[in-house]
N, C-alpha and C. Protein backbone atom coordinates (compact mmCIF):
# COMPACT_ATOMS: atom_id res chain seq x y z
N UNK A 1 70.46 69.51 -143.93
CA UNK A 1 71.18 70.70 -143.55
C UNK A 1 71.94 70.44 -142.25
N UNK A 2 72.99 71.24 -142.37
CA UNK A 2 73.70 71.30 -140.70
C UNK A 2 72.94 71.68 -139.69
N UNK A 3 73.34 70.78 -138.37
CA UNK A 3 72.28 71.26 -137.58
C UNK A 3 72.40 72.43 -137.09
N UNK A 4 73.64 73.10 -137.00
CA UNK A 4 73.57 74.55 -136.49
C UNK A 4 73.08 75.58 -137.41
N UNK A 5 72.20 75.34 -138.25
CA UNK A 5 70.74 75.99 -139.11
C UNK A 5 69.90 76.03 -138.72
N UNK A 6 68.94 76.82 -138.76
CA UNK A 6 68.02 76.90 -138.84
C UNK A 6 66.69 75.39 -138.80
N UNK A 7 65.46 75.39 -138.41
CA UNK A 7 64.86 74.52 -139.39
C UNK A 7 64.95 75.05 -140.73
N UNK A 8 64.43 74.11 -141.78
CA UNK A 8 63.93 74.41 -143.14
C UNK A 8 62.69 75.37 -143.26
N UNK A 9 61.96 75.47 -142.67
CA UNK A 9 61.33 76.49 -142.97
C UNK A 9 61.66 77.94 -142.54
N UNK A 10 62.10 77.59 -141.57
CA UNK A 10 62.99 79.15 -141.16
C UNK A 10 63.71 79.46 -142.02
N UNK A 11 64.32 78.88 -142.84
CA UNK A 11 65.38 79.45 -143.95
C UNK A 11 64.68 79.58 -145.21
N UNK A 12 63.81 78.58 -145.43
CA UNK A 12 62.56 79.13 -146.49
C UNK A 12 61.77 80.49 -146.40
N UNK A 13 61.49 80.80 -145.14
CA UNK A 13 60.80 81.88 -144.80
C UNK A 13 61.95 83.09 -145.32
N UNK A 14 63.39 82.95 -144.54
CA UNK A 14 63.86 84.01 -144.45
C UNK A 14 64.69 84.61 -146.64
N UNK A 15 64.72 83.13 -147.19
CA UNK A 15 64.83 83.72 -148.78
C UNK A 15 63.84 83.84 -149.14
N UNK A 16 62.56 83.56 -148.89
CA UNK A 16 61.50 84.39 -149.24
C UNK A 16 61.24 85.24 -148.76
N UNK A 17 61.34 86.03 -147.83
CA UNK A 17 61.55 87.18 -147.08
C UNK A 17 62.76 88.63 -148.04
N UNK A 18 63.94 87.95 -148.22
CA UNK A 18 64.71 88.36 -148.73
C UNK A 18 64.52 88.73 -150.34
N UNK A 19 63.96 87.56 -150.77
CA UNK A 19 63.33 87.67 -152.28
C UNK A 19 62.12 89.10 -152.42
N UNK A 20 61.24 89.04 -151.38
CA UNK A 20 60.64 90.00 -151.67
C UNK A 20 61.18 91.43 -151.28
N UNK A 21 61.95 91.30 -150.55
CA UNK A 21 62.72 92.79 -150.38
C UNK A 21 63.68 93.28 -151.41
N UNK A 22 63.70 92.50 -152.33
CA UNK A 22 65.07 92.83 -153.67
C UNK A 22 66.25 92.61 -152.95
N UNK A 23 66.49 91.97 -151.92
CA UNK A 23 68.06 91.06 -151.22
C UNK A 23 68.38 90.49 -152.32
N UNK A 24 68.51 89.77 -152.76
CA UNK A 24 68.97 88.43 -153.98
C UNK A 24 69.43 89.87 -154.93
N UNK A 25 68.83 90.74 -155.89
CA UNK A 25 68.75 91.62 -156.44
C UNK A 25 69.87 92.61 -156.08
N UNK A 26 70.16 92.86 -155.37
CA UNK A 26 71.23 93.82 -154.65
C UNK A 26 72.23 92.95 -154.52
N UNK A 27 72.45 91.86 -154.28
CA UNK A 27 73.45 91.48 -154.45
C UNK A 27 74.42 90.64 -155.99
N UNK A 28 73.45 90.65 -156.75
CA UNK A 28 73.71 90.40 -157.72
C UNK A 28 73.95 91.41 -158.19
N UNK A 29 73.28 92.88 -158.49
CA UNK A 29 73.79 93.86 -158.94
C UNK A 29 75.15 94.88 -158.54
N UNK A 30 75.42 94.10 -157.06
CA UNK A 30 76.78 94.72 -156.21
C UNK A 30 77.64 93.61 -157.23
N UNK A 31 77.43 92.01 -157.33
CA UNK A 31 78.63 91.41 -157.46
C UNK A 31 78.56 91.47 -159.23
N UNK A 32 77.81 91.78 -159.95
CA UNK A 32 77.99 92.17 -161.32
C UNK A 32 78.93 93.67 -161.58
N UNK A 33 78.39 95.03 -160.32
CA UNK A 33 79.31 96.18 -160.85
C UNK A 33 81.17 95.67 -159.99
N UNK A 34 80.99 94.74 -159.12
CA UNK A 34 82.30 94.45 -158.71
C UNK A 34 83.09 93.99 -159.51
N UNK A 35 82.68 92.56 -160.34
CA UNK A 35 83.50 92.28 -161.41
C UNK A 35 83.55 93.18 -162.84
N UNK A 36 82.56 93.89 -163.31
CA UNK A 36 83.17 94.71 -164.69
C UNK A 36 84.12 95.62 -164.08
N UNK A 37 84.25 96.36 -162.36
CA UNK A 37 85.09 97.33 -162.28
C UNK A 37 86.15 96.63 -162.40
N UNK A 38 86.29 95.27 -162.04
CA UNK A 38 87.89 94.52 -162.29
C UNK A 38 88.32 94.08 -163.75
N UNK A 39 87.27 94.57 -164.54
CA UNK A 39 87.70 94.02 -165.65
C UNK A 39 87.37 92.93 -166.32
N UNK A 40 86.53 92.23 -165.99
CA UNK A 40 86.19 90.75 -165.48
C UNK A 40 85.38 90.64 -166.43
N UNK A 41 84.19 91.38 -166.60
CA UNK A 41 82.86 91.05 -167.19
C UNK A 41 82.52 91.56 -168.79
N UNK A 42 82.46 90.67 -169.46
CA UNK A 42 82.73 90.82 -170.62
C UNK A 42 80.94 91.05 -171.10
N UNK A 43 80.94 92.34 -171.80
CA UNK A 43 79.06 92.41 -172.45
C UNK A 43 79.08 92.69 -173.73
N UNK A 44 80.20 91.76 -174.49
CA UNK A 44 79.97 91.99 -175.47
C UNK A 44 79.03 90.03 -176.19
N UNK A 45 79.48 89.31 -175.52
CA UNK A 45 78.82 88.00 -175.49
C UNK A 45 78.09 88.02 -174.30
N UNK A 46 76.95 87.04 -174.94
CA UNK A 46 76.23 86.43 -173.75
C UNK A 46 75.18 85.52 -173.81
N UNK A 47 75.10 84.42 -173.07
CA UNK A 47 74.94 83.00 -172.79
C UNK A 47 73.63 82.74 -172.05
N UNK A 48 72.58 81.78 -172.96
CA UNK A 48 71.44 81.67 -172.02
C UNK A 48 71.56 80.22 -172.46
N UNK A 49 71.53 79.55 -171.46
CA UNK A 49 71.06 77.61 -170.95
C UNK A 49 69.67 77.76 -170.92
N UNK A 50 68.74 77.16 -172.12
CA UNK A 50 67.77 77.16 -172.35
C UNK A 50 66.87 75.76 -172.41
N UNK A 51 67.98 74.64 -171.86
CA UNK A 51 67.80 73.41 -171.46
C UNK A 51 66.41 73.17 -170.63
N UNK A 52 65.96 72.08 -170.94
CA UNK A 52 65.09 71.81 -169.51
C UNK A 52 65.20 70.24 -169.18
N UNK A 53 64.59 70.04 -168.21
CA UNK A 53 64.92 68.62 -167.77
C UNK A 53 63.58 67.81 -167.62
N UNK A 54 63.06 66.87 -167.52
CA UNK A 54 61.80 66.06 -167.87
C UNK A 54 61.87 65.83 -165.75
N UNK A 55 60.26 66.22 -165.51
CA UNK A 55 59.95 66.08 -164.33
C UNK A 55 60.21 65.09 -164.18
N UNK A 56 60.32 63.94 -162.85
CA UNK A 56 60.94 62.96 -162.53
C UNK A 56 59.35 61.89 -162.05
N UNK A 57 59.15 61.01 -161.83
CA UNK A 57 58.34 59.82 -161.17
C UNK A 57 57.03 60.43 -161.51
N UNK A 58 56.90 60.45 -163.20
CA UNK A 58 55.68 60.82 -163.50
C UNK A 58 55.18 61.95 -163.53
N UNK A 59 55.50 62.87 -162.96
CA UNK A 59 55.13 64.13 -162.84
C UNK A 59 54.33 64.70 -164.24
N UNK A 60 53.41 64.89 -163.80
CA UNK A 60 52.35 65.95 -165.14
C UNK A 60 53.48 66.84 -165.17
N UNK A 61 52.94 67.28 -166.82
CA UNK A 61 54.26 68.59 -167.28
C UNK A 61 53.80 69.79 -167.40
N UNK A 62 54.44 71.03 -167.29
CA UNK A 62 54.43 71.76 -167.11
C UNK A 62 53.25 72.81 -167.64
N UNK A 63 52.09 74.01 -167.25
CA UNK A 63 51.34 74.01 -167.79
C UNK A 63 51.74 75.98 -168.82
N UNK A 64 52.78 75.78 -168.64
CA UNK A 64 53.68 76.88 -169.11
C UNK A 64 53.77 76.71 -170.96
N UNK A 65 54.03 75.20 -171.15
CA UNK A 65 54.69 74.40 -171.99
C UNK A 65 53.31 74.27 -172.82
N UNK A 66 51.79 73.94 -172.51
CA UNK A 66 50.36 74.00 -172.81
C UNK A 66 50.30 72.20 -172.41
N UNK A 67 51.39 71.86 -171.76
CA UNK A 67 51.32 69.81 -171.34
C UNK A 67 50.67 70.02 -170.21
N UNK A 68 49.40 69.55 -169.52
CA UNK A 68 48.75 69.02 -168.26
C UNK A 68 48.76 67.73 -167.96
């Protein structure tokens, strides 16, 4: 990171901070009603990336998946 940041945990702290206040949430729901008022946002399609990617240097897999 640039040094005129924060440490890393200070900025970890503060989106987890933000995460639990519904920040992230409010702004996604401001910049979703911004673009349909422009016209922008189309709900008649819609797109989920359901991809995943293989943990890297061995990593046990995921216990979501039933892999330990």
């Amino acid at each position: 990171m640039p040094k005129y940041y924060p440490p890393g945990v200070t900025c970890w702290r503060r989106i987890k901070e933000y995460d639990e206040l519904g920040v992230w949430d409010d702004i996604i729901r401001d910049l979703q009603h911004k673009v349909l008022d422009l016209g922008k946002l189309n709900l008649v399609n819609g797109y989920i990336d359901g991809s995943l990617a293989e943990s890297k240097k061995g990593a046990k897999g995921s216990k979501l998946f039933g892999e330990v």
